[in-house]
PDB file of N, CA and C in Angstrom:
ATOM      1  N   UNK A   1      16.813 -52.047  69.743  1.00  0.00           N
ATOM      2  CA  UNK A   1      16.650 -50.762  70.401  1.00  0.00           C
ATOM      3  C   UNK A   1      15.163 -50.582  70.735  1.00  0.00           C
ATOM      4  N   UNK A   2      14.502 -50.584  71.979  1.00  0.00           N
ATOM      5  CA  UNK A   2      13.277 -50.219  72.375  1.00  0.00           C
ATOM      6  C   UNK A   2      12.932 -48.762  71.996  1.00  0.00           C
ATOM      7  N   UNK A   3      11.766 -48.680  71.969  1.00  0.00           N
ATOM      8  CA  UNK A   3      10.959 -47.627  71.915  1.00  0.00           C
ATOM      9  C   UNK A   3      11.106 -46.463  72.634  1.00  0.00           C
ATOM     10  N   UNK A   4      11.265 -45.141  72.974  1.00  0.00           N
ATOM     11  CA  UNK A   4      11.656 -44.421  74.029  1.00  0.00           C
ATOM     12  C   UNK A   4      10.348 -43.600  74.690  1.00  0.00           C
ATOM     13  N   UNK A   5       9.261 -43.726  73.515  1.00  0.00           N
ATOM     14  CA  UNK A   5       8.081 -43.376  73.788  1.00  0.00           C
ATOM     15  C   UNK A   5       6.476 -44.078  73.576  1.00  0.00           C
ATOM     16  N   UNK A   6       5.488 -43.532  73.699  1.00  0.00           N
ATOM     17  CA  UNK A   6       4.378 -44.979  73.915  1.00  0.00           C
ATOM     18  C   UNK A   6       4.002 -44.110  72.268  1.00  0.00           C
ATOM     19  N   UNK A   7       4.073 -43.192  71.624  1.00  0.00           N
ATOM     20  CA  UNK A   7       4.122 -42.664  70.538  1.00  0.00           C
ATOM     21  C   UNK A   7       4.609 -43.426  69.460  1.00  0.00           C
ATOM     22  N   UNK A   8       5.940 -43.202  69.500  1.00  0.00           N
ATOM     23  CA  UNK A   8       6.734 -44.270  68.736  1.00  0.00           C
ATOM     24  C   UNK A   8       7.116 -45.179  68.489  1.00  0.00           C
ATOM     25  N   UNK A   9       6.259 -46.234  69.365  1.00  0.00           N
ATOM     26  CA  UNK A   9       5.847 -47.468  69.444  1.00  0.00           C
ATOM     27  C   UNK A   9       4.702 -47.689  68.855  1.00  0.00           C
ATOM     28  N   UNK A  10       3.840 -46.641  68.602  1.00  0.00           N
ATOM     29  CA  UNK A  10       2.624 -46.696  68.202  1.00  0.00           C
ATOM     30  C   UNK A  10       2.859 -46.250  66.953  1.00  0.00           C
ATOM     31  N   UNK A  11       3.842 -45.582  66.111  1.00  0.00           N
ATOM     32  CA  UNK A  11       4.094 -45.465  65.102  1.00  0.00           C
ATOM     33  C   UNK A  11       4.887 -46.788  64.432  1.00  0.00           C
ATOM     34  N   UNK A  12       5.768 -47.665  65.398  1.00  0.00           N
ATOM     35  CA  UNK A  12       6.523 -48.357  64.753  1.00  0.00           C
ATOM     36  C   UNK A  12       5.893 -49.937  64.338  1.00  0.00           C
ATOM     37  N   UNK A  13       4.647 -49.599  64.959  1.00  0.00           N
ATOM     38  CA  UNK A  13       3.287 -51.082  65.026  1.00  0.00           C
ATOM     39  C   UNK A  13       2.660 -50.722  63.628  1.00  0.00           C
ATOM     40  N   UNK A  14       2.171 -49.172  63.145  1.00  0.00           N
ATOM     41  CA  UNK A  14       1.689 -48.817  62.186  1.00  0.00           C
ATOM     42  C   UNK A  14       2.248 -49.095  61.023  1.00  0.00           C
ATOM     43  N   UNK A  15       3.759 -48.862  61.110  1.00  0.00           N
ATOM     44  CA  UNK A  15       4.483 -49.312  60.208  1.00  0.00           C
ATOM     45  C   UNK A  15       5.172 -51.080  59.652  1.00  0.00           C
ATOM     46  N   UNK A  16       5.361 -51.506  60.687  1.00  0.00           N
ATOM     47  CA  UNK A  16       5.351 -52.922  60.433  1.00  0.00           C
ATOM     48  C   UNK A  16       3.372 -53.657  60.169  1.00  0.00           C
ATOM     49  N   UNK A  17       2.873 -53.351  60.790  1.00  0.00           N
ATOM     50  CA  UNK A  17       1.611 -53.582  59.948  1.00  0.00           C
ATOM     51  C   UNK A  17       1.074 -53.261  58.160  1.00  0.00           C
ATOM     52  N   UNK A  18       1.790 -52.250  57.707  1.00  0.00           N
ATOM     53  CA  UNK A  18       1.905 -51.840  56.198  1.00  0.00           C
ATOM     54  C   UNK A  18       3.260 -52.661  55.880  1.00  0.00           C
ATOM     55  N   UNK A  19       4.103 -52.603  56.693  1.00  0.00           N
ATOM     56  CA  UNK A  19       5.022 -53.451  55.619  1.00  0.00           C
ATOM     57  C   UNK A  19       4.910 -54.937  56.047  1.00  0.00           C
ATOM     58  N   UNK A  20       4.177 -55.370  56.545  1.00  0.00           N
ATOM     59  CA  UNK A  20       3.602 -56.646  56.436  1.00  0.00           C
ATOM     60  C   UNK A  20       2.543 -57.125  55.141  1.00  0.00           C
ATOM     61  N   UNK A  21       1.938 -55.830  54.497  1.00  0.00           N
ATOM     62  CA  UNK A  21       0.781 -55.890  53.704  1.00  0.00           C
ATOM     63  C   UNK A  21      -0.665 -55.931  54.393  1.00  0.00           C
ATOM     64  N   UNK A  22      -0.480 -55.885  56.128  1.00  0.00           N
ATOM     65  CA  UNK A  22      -1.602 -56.114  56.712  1.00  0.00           C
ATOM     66  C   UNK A  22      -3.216 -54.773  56.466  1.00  0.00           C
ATOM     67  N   UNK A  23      -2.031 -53.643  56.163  1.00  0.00           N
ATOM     68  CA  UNK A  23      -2.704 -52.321  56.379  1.00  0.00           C
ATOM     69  C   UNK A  23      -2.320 -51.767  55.132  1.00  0.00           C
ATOM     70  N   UNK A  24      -3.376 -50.892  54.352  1.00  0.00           N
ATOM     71  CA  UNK A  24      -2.538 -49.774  53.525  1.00  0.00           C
ATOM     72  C   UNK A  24      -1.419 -48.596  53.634  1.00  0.00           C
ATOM     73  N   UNK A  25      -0.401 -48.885  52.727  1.00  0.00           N
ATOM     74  CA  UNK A  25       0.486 -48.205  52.686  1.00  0.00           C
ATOM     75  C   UNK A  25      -0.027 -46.491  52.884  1.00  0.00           C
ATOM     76  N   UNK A  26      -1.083 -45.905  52.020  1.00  0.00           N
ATOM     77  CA  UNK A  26      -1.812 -44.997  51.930  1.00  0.00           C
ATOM     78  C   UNK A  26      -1.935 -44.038  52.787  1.00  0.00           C
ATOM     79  N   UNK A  27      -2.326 -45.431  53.756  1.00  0.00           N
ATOM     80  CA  UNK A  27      -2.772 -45.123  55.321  1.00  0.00           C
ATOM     81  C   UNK A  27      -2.075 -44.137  55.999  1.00  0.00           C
ATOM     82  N   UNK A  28      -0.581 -44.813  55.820  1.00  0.00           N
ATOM     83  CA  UNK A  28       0.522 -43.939  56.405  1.00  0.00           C
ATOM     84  C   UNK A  28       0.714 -42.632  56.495  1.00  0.00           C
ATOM     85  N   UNK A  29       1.348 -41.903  57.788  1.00  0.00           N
ATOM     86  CA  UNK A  29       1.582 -40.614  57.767  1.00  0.00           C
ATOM     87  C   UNK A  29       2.517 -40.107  58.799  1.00  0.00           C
ATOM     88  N   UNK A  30       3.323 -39.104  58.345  1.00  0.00           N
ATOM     89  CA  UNK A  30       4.415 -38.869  59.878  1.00  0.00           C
ATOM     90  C   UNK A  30       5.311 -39.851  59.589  1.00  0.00           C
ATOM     91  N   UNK A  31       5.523 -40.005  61.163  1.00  0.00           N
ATOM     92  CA  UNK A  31       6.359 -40.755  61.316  1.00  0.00           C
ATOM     93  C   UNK A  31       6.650 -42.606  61.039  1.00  0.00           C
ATOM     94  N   UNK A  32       5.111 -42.848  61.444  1.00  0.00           N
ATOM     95  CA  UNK A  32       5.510 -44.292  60.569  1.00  0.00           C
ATOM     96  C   UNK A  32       5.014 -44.245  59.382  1.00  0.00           C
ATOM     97  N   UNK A  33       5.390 -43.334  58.552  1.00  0.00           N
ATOM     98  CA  UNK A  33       5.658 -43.461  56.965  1.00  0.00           C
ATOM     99  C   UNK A  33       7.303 -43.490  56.965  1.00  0.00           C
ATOM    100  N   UNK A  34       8.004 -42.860  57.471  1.00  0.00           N
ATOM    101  CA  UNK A  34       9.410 -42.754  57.239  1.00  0.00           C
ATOM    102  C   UNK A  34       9.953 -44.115  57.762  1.00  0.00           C
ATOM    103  N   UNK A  35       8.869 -44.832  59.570  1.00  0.00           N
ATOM    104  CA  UNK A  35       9.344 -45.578  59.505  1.00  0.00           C
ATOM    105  C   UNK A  35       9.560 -46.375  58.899  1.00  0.00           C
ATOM    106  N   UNK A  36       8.806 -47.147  58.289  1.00  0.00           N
ATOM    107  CA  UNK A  36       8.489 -48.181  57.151  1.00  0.00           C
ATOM    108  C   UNK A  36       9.095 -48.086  55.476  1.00  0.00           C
ATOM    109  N   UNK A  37       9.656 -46.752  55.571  1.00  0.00           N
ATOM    110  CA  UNK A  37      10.228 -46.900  54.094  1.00  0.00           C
ATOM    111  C   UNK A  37      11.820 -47.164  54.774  1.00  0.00           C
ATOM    112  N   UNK A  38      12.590 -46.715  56.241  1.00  0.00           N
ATOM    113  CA  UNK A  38      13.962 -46.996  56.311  1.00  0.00           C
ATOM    114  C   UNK A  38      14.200 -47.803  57.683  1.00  0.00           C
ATOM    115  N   UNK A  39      13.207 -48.852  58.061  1.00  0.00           N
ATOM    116  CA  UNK A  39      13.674 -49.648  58.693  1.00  0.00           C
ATOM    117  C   UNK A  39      13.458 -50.573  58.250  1.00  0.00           C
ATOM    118  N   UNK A  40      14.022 -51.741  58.709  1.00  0.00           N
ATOM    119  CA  UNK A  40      13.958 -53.114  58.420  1.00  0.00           C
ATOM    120  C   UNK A  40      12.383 -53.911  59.451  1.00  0.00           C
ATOM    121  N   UNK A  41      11.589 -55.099  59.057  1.00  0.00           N
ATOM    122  CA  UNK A  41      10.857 -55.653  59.458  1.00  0.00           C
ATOM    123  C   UNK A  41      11.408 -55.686  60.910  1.00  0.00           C
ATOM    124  N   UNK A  42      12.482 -56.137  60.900  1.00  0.00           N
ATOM    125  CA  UNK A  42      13.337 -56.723  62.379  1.00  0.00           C
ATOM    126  C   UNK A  42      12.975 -55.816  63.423  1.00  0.00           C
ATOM    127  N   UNK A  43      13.568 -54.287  62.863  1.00  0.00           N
ATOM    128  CA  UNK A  43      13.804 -53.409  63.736  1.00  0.00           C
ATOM    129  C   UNK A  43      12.158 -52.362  63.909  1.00  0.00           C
ATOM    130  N   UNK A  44      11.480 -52.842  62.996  1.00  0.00           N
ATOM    131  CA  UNK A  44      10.230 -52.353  63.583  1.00  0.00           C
ATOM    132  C   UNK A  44       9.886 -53.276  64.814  1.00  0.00           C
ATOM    133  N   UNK A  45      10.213 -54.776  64.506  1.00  0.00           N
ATOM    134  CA  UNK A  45       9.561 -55.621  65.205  1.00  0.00           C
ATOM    135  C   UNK A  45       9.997 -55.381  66.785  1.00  0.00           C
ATOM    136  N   UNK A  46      10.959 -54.830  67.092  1.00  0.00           N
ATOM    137  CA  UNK A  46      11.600 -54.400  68.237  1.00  0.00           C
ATOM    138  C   UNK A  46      10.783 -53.451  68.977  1.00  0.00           C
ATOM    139  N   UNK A  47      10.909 -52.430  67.768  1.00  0.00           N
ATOM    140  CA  UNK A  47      10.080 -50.834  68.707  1.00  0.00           C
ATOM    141  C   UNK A  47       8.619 -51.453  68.773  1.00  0.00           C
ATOM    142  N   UNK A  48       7.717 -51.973  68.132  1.00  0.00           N
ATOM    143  CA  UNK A  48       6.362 -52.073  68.283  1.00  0.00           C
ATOM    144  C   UNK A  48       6.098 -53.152  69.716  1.00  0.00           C
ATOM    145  N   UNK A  49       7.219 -54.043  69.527  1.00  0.00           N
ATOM    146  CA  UNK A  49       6.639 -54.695  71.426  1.00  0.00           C
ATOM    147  C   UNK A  49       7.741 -54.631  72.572  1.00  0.00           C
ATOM    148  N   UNK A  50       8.011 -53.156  72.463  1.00  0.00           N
ATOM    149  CA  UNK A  50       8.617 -52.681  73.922  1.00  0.00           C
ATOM    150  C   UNK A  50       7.829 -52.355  74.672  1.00  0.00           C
ATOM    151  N   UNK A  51       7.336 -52.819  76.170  1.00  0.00           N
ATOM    152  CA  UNK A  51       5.954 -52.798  76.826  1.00  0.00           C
ATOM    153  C   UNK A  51       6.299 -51.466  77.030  1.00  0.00           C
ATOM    154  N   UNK A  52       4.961 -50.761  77.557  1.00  0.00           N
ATOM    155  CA  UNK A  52       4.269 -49.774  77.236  1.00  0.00           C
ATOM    156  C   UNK A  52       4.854 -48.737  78.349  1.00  0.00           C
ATOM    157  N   UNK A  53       4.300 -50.116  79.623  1.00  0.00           N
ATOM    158  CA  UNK A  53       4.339 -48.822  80.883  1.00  0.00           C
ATOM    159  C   UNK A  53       5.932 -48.609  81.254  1.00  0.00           C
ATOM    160  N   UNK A  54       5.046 -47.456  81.902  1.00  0.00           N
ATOM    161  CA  UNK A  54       6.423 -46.225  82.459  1.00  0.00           C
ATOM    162  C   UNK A  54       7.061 -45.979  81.194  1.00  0.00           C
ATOM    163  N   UNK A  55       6.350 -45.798  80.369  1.00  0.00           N
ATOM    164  CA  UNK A  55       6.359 -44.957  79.102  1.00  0.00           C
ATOM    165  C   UNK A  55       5.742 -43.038  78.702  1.00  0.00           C
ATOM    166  N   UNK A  56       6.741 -42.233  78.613  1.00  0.00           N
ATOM    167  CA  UNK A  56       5.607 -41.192  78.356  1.00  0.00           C
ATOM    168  C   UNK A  56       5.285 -41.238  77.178  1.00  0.00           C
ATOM    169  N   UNK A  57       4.176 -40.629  76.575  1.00  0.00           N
ATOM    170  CA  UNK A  57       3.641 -40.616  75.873  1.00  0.00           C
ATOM    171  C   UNK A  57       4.121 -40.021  74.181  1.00  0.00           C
ATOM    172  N   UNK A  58       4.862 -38.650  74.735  1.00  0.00           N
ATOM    173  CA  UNK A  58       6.090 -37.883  73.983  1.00  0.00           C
ATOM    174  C   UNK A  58       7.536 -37.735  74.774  1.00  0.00           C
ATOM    175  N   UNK A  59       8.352 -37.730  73.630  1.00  0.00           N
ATOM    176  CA  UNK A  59       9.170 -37.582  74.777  1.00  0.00           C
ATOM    177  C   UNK A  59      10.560 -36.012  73.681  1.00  0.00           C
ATOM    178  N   UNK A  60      10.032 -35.163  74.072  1.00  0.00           N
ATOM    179  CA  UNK A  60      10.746 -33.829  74.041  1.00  0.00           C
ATOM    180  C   UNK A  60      12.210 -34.095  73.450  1.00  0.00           C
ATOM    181  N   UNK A  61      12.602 -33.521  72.192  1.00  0.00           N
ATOM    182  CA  UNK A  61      14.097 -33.328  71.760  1.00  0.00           C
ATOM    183  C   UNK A  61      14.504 -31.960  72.269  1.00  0.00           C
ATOM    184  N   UNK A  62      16.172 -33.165  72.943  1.00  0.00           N
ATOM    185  CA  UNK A  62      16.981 -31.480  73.118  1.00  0.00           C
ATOM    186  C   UNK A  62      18.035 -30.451  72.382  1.00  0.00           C
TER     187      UNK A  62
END
């Protein structure tokens, strides 16, 4: 499942970077804290390289 925003792609890089051990866990906040405690490596690995453009930035719940 790709990314739906350039946000949450940017959260889901933050989070596979800590659960790699690359970054402190610490670090974390929001949303890629939740990501990283209930996704799998796999499925971060998905959202973090869905290219970018024609991406907004947020994208509004309805």
């Amino acid at each position: 499942m790709p990314a739906k925003s350039a946000a949450q792609q940017k959260a889901a890089g933050a989070a596979l970077s800590a659960k790699r051990g690359e970054t402190p866990k610490s670090r974390l906040k929001g949303a890629s804290k939740s990501m990283m405690e209930s996704m799998s490596e796999k499925q971060l690995e998905e959202f973090a390289h869905t290219p970018r453009k024609g991406k907004p930035e947020h994208v509004t719940k309805h």
